[in-house]
C-alpha atoms as a PDB file:
ATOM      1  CA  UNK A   1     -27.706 -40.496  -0.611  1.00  0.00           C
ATOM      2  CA  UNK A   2     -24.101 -41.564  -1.024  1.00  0.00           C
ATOM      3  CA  UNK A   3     -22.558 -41.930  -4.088  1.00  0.00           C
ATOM      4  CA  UNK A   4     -19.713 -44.208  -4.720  1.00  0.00           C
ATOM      5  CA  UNK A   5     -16.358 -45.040  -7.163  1.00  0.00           C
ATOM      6  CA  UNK A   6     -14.813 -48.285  -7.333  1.00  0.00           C
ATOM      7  CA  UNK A   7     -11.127 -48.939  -8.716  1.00  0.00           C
ATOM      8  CA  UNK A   8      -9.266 -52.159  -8.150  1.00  0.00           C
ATOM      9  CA  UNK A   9      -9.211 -52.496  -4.618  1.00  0.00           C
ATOM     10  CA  UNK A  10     -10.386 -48.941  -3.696  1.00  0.00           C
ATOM     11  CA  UNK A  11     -13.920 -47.977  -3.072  1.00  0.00           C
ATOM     12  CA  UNK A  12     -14.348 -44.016  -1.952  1.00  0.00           C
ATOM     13  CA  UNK A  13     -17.742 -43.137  -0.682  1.00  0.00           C
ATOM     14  CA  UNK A  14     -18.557 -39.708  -0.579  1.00  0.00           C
ATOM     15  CA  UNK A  15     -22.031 -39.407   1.901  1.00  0.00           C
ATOM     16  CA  UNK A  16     -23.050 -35.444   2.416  1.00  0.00           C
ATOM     17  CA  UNK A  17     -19.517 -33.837   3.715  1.00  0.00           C
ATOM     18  CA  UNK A  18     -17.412 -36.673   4.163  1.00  0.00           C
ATOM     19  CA  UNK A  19     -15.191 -38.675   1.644  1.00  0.00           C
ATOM     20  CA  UNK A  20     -14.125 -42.004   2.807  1.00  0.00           C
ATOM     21  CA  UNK A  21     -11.599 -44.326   1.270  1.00  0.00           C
ATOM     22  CA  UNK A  22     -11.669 -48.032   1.891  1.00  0.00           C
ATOM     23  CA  UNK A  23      -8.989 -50.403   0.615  1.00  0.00           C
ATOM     24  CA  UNK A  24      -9.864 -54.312   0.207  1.00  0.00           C
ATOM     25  CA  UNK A  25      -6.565 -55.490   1.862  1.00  0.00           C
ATOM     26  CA  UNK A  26      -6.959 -52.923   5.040  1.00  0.00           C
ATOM     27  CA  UNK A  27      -8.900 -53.378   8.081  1.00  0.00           C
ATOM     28  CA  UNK A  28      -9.527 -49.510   8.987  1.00  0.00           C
ATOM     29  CA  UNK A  29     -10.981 -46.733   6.481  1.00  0.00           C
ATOM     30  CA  UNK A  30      -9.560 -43.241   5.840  1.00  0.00           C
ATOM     31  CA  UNK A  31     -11.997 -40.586   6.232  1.00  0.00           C
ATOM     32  CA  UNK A  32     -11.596 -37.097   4.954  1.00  0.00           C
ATOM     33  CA  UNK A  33     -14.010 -33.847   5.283  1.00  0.00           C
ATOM     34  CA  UNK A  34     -14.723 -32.017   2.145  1.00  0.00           C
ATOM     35  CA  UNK A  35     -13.245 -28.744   4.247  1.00  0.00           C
ATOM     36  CA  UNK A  36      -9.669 -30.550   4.173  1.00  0.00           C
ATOM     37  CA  UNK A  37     -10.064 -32.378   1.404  1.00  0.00           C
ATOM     38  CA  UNK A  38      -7.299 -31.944  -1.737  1.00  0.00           C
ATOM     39  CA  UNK A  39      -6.858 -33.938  -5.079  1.00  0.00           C
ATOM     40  CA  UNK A  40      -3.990 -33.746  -7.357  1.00  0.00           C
ATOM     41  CA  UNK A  41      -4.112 -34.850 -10.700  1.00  0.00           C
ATOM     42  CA  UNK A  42      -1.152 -35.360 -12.941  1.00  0.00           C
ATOM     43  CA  UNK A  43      -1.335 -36.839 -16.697  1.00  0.00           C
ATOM     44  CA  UNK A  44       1.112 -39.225 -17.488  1.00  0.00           C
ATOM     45  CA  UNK A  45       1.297 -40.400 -21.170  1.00  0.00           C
ATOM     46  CA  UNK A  46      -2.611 -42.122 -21.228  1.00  0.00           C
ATOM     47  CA  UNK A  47      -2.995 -42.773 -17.458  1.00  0.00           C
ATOM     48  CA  UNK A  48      -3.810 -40.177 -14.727  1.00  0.00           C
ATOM     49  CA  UNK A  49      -2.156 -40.121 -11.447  1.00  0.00           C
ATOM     50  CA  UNK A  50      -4.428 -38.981  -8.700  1.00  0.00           C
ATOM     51  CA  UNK A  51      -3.546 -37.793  -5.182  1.00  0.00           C
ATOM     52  CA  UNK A  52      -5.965 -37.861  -2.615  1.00  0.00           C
ATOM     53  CA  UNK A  53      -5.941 -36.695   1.117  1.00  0.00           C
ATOM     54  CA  UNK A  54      -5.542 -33.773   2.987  1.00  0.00           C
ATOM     55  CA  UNK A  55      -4.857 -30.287   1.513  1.00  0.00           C
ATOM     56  CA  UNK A  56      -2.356 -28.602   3.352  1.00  0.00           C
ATOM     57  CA  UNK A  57      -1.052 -25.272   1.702  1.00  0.00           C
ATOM     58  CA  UNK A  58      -0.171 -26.545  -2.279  1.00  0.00           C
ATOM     59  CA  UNK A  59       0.402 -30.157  -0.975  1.00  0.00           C
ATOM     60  CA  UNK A  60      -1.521 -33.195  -0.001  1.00  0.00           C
ATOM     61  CA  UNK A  61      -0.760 -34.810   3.311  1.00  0.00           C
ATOM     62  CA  UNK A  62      -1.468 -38.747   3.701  1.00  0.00           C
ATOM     63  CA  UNK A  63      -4.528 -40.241   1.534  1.00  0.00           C
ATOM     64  CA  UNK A  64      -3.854 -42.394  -1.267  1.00  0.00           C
ATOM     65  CA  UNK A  65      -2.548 -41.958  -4.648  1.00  0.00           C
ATOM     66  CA  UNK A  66      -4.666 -43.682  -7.315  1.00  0.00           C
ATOM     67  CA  UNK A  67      -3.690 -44.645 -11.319  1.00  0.00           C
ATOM     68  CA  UNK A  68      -6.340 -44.189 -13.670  1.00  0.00           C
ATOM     69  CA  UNK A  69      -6.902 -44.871 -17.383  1.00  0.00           C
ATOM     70  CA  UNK A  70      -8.927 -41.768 -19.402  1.00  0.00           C
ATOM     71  CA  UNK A  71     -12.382 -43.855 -19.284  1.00  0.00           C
ATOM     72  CA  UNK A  72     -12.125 -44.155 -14.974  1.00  0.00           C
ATOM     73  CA  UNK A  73     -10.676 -40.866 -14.883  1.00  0.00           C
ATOM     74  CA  UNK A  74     -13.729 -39.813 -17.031  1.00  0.00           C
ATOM     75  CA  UNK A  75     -16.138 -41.200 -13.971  1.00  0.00           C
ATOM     76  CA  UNK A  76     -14.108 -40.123 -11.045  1.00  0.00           C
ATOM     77  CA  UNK A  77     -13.941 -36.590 -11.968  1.00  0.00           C
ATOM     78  CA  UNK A  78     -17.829 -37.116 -11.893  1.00  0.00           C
ATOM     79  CA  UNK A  79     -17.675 -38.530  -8.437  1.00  0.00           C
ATOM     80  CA  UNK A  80     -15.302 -36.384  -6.904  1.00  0.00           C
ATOM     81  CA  UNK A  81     -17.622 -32.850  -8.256  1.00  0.00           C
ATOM     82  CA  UNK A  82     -19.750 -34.644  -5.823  1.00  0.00           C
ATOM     83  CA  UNK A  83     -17.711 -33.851  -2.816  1.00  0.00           C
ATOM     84  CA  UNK A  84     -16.755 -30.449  -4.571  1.00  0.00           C
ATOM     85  CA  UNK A  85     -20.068 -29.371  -4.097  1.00  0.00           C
ATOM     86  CA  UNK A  86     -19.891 -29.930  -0.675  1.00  0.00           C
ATOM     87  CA  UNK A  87     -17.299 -28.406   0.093  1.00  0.00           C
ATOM     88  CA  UNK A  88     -18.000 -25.506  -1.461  1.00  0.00           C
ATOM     89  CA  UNK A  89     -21.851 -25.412  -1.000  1.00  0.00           C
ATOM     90  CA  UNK A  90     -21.980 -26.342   2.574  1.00  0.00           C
ATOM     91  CA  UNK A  91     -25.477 -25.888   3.330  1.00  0.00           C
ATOM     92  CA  UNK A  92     -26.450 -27.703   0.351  1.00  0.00           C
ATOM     93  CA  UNK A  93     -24.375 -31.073   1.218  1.00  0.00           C
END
């Protein structure tokens, strides 16, 4: 079953090992596999700035970078355990 977070025009689907990131203003997806996936997350004052994409070393190639209050932060750090899981449980996902 896929699970799914929505923020402004973003909705990422994560669906066994894949992530994919769909933007309401773009015709094509992104699509990531938990393997390669990386997230960054920085606090700034009461929002959190997320980075999304491609791990590469200690830095995140391409993706998207997302703002979030402490309540959506709250539900995408939910979400994103999701694809955790799966990436590092790979027979489970």
């Amino acid at each position: 079953m896929a699970a799914e977070f929505e923020l402004g025009d973003y909705i990422l689907v994560q669906d066994g090992r894949t992530l994919e990131v769909f933007h309401r203003g773009l015709p094509e997806s992104m699509r990531f596999h938990v393997t390669f996936l990386g997230v960054d997350v920085k606090p700034r004052g009461e929002e959190f700035k997320v980075r999304l994409g491609v791990r590469n070393g200690d830095q995140i190639i391409g993706g998207v970078r997302l703002s979030m209050d402490s309540a959506e932060f709250a539900r995408f750090r939910e979400f994103i355990a999701l694809a955790t899981a799966a990436r590092d449980h790979p027979a489970d996902g």
